[in-house]
PDB file of N, CA and C in Angstrom:
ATOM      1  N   UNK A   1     -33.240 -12.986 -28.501  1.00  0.00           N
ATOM      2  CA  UNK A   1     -32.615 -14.280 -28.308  1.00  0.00           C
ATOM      3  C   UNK A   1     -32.624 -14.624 -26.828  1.00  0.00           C
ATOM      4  N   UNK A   2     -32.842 -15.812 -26.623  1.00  0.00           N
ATOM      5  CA  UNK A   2     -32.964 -16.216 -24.989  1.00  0.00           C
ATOM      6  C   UNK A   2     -31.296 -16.677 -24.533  1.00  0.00           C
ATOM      7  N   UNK A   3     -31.275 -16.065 -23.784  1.00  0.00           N
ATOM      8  CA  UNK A   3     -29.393 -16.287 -23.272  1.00  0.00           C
ATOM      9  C   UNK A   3     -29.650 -17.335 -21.999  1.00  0.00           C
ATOM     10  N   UNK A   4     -28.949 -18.818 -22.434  1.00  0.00           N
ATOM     11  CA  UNK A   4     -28.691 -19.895 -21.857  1.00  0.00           C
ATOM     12  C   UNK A   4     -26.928 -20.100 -21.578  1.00  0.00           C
ATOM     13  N   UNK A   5     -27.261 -20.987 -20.738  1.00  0.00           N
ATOM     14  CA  UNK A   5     -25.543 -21.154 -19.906  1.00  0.00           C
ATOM     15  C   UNK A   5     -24.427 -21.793 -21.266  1.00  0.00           C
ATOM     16  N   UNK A   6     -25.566 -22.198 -22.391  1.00  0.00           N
ATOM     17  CA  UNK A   6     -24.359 -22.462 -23.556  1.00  0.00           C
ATOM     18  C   UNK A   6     -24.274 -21.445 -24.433  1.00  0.00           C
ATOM     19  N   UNK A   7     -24.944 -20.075 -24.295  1.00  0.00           N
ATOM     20  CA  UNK A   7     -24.902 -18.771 -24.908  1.00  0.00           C
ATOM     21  C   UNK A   7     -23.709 -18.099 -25.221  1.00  0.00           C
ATOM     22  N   UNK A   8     -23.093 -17.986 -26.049  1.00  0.00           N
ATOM     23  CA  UNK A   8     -21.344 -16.987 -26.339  1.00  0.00           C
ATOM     24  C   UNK A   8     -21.873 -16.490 -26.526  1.00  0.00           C
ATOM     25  N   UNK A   9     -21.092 -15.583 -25.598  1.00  0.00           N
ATOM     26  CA  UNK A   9     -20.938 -13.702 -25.601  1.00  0.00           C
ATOM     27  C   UNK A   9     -19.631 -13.350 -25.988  1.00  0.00           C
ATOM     28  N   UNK A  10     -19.663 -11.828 -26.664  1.00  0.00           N
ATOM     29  CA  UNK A  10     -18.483 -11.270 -27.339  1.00  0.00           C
ATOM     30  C   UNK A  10     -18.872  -9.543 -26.969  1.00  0.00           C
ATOM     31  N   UNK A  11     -17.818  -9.285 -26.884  1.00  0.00           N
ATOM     32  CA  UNK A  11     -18.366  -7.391 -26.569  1.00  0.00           C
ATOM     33  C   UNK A  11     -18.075  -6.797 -28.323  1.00  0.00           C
ATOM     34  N   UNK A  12     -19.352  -5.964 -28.724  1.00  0.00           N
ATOM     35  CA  UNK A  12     -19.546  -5.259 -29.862  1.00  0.00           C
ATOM     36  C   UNK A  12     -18.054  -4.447 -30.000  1.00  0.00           C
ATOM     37  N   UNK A  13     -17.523  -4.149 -31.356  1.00  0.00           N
ATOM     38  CA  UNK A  13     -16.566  -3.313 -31.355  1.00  0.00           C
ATOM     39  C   UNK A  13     -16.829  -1.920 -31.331  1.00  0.00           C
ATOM     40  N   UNK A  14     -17.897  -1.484 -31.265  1.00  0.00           N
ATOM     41  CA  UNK A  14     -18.343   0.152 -32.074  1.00  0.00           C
ATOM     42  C   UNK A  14     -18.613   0.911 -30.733  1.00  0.00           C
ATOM     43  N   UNK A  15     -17.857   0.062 -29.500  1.00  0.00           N
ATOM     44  CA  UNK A  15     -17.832   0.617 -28.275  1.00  0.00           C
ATOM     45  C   UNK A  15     -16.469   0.937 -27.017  1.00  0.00           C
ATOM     46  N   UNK A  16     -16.421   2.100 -26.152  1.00  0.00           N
ATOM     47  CA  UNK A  16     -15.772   1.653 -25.478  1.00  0.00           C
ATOM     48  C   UNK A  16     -15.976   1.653 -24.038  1.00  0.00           C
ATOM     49  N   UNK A  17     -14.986   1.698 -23.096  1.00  0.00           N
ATOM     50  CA  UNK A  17     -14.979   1.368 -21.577  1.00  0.00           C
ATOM     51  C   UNK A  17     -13.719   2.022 -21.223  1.00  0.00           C
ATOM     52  N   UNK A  18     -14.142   2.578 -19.512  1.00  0.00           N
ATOM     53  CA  UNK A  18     -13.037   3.167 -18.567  1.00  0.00           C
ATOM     54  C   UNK A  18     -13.658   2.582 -17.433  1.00  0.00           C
ATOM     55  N   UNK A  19     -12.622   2.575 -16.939  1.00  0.00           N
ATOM     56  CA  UNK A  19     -13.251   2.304 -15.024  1.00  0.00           C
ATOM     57  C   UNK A  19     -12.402   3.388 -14.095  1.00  0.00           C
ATOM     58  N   UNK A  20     -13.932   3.684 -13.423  1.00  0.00           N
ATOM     59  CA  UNK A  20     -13.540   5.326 -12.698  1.00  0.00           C
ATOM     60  C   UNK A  20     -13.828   4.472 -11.052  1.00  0.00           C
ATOM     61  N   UNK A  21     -12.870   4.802 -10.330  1.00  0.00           N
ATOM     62  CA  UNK A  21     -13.310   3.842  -8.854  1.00  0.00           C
ATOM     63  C   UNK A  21     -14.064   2.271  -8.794  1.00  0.00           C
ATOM     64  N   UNK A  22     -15.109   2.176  -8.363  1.00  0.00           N
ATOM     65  CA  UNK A  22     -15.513   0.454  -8.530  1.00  0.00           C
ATOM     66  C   UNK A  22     -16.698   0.806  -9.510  1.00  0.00           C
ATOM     67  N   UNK A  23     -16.626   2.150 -10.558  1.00  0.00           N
ATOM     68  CA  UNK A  23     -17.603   1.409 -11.176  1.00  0.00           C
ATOM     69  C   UNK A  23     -16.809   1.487 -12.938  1.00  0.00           C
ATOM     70  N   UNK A  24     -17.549   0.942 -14.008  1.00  0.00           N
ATOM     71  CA  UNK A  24     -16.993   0.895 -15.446  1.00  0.00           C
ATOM     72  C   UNK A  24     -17.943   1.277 -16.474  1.00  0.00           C
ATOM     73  N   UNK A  25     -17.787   2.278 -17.118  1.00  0.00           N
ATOM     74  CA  UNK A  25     -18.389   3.265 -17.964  1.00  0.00           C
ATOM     75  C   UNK A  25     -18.071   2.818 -18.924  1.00  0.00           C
ATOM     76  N   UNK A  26     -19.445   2.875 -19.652  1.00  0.00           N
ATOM     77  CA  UNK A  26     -19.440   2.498 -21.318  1.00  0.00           C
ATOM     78  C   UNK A  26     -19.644   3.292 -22.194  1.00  0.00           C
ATOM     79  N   UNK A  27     -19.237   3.374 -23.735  1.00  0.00           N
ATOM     80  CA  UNK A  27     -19.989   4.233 -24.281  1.00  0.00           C
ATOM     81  C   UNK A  27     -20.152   3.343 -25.507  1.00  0.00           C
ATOM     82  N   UNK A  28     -21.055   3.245 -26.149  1.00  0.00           N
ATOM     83  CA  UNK A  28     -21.782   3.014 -27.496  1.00  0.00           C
ATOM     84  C   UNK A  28     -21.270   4.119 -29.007  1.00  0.00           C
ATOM     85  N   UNK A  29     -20.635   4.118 -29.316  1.00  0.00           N
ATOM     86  CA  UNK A  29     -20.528   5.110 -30.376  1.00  0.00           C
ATOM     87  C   UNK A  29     -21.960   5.203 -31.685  1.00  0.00           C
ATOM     88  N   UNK A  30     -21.957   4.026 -31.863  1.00  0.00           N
ATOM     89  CA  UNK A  30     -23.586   4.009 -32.574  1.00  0.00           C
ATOM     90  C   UNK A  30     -24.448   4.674 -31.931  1.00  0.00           C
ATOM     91  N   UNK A  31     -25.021   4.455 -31.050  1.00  0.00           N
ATOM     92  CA  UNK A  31     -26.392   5.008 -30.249  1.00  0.00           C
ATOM     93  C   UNK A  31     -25.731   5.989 -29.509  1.00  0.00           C
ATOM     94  N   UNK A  32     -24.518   6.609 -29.349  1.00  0.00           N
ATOM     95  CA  UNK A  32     -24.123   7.534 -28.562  1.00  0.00           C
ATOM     96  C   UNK A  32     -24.684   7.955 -27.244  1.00  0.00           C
ATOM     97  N   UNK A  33     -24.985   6.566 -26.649  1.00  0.00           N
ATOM     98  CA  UNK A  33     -25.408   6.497 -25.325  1.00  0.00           C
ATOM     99  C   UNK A  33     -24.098   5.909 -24.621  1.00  0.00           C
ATOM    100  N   UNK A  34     -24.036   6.424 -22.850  1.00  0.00           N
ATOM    101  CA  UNK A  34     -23.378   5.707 -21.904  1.00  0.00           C
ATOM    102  C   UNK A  34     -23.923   5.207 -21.109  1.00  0.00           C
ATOM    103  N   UNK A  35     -23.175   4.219 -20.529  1.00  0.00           N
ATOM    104  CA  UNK A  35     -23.890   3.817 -19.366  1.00  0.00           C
ATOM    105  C   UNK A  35     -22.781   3.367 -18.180  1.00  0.00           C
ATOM    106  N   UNK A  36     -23.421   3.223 -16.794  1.00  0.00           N
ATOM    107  CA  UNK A  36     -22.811   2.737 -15.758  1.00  0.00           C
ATOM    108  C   UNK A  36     -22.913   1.693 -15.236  1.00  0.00           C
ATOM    109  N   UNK A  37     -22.146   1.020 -14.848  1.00  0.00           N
ATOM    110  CA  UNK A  37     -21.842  -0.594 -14.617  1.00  0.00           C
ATOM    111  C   UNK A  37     -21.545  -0.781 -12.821  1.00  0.00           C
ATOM    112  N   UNK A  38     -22.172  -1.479 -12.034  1.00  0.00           N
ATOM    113  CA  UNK A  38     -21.700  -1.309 -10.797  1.00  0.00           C
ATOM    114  C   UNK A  38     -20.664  -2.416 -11.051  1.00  0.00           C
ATOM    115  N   UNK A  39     -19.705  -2.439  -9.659  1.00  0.00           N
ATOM    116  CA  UNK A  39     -18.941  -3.341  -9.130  1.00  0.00           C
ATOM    117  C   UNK A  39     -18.872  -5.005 -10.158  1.00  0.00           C
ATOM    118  N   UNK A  40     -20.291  -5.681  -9.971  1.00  0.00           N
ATOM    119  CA  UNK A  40     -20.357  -6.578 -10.300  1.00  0.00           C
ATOM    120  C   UNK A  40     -20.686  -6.661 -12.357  1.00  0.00           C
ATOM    121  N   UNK A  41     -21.433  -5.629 -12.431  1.00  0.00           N
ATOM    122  CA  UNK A  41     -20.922  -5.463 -14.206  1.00  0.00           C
ATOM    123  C   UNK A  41     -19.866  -5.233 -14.386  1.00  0.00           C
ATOM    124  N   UNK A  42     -19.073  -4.247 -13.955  1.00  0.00           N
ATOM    125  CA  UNK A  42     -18.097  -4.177 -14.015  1.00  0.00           C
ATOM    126  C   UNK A  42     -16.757  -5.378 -14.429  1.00  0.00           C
ATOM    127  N   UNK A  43     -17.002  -6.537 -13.304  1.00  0.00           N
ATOM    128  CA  UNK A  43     -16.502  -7.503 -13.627  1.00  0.00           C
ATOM    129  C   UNK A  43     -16.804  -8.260 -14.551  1.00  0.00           C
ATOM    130  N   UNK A  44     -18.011  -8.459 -14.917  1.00  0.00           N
ATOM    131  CA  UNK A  44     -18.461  -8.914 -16.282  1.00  0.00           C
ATOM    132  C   UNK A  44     -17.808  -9.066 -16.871  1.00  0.00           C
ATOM    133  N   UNK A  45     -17.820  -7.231 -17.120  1.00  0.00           N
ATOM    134  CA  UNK A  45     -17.401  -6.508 -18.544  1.00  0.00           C
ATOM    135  C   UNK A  45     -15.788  -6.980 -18.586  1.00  0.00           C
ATOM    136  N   UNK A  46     -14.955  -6.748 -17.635  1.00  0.00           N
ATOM    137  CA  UNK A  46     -13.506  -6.633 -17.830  1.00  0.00           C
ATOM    138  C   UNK A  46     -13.167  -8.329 -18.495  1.00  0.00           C
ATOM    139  N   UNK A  47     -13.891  -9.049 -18.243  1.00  0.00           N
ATOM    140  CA  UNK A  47     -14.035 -10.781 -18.155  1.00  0.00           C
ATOM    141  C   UNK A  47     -14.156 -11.189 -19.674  1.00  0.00           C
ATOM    142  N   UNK A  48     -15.004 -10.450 -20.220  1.00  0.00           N
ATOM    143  CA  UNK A  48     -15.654  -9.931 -21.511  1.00  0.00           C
ATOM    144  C   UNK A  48     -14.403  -9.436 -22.275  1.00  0.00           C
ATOM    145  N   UNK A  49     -13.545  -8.319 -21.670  1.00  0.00           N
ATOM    146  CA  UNK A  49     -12.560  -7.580 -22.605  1.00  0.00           C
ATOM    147  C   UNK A  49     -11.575  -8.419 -22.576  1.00  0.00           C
ATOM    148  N   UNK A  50     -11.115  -8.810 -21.300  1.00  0.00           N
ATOM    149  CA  UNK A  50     -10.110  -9.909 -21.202  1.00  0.00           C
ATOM    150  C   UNK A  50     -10.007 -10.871 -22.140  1.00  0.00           C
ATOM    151  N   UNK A  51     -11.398 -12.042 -22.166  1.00  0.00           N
ATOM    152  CA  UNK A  51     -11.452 -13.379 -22.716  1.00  0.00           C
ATOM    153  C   UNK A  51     -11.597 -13.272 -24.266  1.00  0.00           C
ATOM    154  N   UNK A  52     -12.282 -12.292 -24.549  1.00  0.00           N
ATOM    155  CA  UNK A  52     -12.964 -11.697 -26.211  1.00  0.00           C
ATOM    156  C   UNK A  52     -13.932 -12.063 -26.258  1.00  0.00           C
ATOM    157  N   UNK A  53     -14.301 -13.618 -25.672  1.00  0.00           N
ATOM    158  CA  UNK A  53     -15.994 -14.399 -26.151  1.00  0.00           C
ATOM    159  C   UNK A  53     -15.606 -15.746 -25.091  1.00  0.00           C
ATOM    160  N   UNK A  54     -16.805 -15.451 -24.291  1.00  0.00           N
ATOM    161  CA  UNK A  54     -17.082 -16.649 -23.049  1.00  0.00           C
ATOM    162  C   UNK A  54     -18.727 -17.307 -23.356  1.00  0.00           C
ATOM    163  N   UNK A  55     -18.672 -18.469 -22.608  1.00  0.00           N
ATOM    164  CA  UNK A  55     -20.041 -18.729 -22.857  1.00  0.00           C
ATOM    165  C   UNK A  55     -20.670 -18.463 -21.193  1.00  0.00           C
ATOM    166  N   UNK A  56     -21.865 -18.508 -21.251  1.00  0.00           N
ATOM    167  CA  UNK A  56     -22.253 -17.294 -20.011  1.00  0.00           C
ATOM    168  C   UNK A  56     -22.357 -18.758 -18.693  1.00  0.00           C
ATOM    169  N   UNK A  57     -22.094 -20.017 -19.230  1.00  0.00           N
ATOM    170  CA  UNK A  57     -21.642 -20.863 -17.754  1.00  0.00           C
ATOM    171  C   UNK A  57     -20.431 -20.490 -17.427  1.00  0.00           C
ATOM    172  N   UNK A  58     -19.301 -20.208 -18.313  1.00  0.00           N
ATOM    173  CA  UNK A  58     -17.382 -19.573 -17.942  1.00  0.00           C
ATOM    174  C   UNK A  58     -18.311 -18.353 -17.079  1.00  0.00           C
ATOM    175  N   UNK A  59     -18.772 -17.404 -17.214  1.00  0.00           N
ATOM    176  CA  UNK A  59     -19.301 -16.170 -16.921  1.00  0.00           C
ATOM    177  C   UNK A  59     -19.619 -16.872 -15.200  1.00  0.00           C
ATOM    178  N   UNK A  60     -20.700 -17.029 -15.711  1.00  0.00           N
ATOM    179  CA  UNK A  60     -21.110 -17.647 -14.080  1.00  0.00           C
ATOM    180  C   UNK A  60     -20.532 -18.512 -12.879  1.00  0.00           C
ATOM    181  N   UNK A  61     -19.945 -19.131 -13.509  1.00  0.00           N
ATOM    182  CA  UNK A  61     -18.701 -19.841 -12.559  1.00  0.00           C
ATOM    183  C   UNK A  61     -17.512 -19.233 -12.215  1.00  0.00           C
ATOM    184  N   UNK A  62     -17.082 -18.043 -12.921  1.00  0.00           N
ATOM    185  CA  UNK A  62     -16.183 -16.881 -12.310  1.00  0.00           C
ATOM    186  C   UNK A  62     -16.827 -16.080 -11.442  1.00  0.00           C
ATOM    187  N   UNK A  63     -18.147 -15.455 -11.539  1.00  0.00           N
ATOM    188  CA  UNK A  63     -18.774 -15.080 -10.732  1.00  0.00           C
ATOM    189  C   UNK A  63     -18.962 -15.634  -9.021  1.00  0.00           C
ATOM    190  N   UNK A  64     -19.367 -17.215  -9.482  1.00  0.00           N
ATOM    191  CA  UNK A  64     -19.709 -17.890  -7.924  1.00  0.00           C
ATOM    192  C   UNK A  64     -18.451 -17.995  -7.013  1.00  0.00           C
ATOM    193  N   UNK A  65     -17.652 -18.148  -7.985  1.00  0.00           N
ATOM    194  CA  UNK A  65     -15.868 -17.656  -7.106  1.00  0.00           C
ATOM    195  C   UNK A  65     -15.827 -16.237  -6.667  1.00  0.00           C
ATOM    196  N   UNK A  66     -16.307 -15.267  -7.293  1.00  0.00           N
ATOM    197  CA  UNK A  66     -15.254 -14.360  -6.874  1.00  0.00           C
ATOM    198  C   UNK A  66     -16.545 -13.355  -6.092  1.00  0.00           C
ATOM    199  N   UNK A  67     -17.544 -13.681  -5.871  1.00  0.00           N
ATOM    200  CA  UNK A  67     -18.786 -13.294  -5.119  1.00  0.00           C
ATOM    201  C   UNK A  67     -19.633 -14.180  -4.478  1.00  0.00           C
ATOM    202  N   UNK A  68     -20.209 -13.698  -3.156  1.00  0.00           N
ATOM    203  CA  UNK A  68     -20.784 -14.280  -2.326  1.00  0.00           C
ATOM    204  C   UNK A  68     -22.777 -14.248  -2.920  1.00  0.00           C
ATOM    205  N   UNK A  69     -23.166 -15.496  -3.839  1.00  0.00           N
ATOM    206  CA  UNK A  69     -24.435 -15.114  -4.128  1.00  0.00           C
ATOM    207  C   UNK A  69     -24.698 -16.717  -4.199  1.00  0.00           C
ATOM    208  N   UNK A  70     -25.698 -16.921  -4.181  1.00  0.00           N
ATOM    209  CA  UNK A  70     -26.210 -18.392  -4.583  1.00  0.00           C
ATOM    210  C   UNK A  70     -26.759 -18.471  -5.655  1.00  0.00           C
ATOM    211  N   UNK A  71     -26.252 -19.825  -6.398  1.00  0.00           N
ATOM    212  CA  UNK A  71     -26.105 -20.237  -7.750  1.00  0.00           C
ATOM    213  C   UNK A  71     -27.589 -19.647  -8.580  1.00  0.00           C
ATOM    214  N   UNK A  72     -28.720 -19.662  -7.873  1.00  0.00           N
ATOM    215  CA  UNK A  72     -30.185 -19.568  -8.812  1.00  0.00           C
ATOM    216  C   UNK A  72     -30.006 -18.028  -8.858  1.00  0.00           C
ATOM    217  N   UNK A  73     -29.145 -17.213  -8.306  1.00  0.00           N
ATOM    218  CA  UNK A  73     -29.921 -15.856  -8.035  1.00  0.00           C
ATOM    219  C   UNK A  73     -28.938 -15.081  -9.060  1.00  0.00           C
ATOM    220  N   UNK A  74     -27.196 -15.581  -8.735  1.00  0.00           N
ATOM    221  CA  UNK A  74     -26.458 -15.616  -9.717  1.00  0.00           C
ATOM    222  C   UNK A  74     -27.034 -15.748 -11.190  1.00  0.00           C
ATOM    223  N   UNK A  75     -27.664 -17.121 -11.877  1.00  0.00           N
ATOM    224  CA  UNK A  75     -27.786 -17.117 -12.920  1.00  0.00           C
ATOM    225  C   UNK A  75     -28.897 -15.926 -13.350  1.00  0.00           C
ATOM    226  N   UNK A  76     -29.930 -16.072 -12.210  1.00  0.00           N
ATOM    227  CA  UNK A  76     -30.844 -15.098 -12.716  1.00  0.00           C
ATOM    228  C   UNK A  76     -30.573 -13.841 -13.214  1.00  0.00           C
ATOM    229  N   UNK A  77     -30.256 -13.306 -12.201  1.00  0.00           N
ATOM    230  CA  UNK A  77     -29.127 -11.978 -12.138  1.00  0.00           C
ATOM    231  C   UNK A  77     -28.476 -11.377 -13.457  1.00  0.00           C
ATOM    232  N   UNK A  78     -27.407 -12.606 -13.683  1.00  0.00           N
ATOM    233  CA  UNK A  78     -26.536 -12.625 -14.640  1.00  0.00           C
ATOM    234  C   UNK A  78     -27.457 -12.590 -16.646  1.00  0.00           C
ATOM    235  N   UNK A  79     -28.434 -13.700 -16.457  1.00  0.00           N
ATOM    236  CA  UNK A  79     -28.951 -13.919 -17.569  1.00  0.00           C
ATOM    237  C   UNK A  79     -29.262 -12.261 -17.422  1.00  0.00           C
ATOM    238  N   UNK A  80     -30.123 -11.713 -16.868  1.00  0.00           N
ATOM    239  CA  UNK A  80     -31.104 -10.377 -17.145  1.00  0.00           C
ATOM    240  C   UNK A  80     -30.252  -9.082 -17.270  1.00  0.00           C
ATOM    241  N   UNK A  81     -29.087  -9.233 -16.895  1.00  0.00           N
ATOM    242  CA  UNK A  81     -28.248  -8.105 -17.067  1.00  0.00           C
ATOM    243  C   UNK A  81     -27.410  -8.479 -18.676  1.00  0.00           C
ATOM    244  N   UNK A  82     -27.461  -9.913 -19.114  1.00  0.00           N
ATOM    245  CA  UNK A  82     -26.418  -9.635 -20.431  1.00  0.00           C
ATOM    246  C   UNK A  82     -27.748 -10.086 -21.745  1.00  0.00           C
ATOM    247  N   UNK A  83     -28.806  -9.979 -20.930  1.00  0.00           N
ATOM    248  CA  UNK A  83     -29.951  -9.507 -22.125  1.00  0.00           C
ATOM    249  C   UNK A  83     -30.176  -7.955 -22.317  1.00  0.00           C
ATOM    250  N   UNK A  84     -30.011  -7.388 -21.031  1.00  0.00           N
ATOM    251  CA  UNK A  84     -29.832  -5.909 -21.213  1.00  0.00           C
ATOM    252  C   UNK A  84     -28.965  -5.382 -22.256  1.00  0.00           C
ATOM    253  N   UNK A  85     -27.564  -6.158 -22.028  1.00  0.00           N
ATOM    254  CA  UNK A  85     -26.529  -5.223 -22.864  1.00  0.00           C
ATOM    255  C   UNK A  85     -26.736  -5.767 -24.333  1.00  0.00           C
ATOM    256  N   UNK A  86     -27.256  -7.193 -24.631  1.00  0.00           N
ATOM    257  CA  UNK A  86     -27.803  -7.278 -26.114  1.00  0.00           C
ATOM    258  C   UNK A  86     -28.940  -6.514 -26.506  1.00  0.00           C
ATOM    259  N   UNK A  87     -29.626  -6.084 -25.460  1.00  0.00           N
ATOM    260  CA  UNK A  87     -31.042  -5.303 -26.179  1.00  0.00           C
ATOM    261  C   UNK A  87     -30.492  -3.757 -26.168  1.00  0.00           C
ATOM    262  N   UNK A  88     -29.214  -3.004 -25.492  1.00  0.00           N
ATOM    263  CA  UNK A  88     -28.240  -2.185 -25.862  1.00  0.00           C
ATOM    264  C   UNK A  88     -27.270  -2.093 -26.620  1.00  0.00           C
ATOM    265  N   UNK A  89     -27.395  -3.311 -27.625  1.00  0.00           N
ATOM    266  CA  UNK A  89     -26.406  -3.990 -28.483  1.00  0.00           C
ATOM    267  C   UNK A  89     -24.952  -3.397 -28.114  1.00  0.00           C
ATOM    268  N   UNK A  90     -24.969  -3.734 -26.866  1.00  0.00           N
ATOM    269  CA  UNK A  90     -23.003  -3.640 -26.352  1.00  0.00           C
ATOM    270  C   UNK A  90     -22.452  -4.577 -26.568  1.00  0.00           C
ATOM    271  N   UNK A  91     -23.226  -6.019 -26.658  1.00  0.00           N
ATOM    272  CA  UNK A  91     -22.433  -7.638 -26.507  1.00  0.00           C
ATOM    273  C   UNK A  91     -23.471  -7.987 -27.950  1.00  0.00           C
ATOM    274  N   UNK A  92     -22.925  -9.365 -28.411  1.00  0.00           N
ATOM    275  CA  UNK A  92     -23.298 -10.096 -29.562  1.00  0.00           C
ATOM    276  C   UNK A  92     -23.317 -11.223 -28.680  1.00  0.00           C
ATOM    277  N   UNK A  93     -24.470 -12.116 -29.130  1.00  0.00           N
ATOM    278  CA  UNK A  93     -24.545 -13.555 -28.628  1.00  0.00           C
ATOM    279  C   UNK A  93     -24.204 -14.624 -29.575  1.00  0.00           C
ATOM    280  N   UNK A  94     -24.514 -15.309 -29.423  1.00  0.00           N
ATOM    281  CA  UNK A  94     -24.319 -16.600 -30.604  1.00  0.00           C
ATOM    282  C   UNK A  94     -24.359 -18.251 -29.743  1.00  0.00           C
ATOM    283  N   UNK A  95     -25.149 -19.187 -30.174  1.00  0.00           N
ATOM    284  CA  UNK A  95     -25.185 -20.301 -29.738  1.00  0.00           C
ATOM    285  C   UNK A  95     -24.075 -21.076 -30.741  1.00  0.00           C
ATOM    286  N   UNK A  96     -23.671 -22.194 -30.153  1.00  0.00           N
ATOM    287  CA  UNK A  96     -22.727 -23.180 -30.791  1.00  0.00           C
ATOM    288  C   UNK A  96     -23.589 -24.535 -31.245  1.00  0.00           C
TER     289      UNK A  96
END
């Protein structure tokens, strides 16, 4: 699925999360894989646990606040990292 700024995201349930210093650890219970999240996944993710389901412009416009990046590099950025975690099926997408 191609993830656009009207894309909802939701974090999968069959997973969880800790945050150890600035970074946030995942684990997958299905695929019984983990993974590591820097600083800025990190925030994602917590944004993600917080809200339950954002659409990835809410995503990106919390981002351009609370980090120093410019808007094209941001979206880029952002799109390619929450295609990652759908092709890790951590997040569910869905268009409206």
């Amino acid at each position: 699925m191609d993830i656009s700024l009207d894309t909802r995201i939701q974090l999968v349930s069959n997973q969880s999360s800790s945050v150890l210093g600035n970074e946030t650890i995942l684990l997958n219970y299905e695929a019984g894989n983990y993974y590591e999240l820097n600083e800025v996944g990190g925030f994602i993710w917590a944004l993600l646990r917080d809200k339950k389901t954002m659409l990835v412009q809410e995503i990106q416009t919390q981002l351009l606040e609370e980090f120093d990046v410019e808007p094209a590099v941001c979206h880029q950025e952002l799109t390619l990292f929450l295609d990652n975690l759908a092709r890790e099926k951590l997040i569910e997408t869905s268009t409206n």
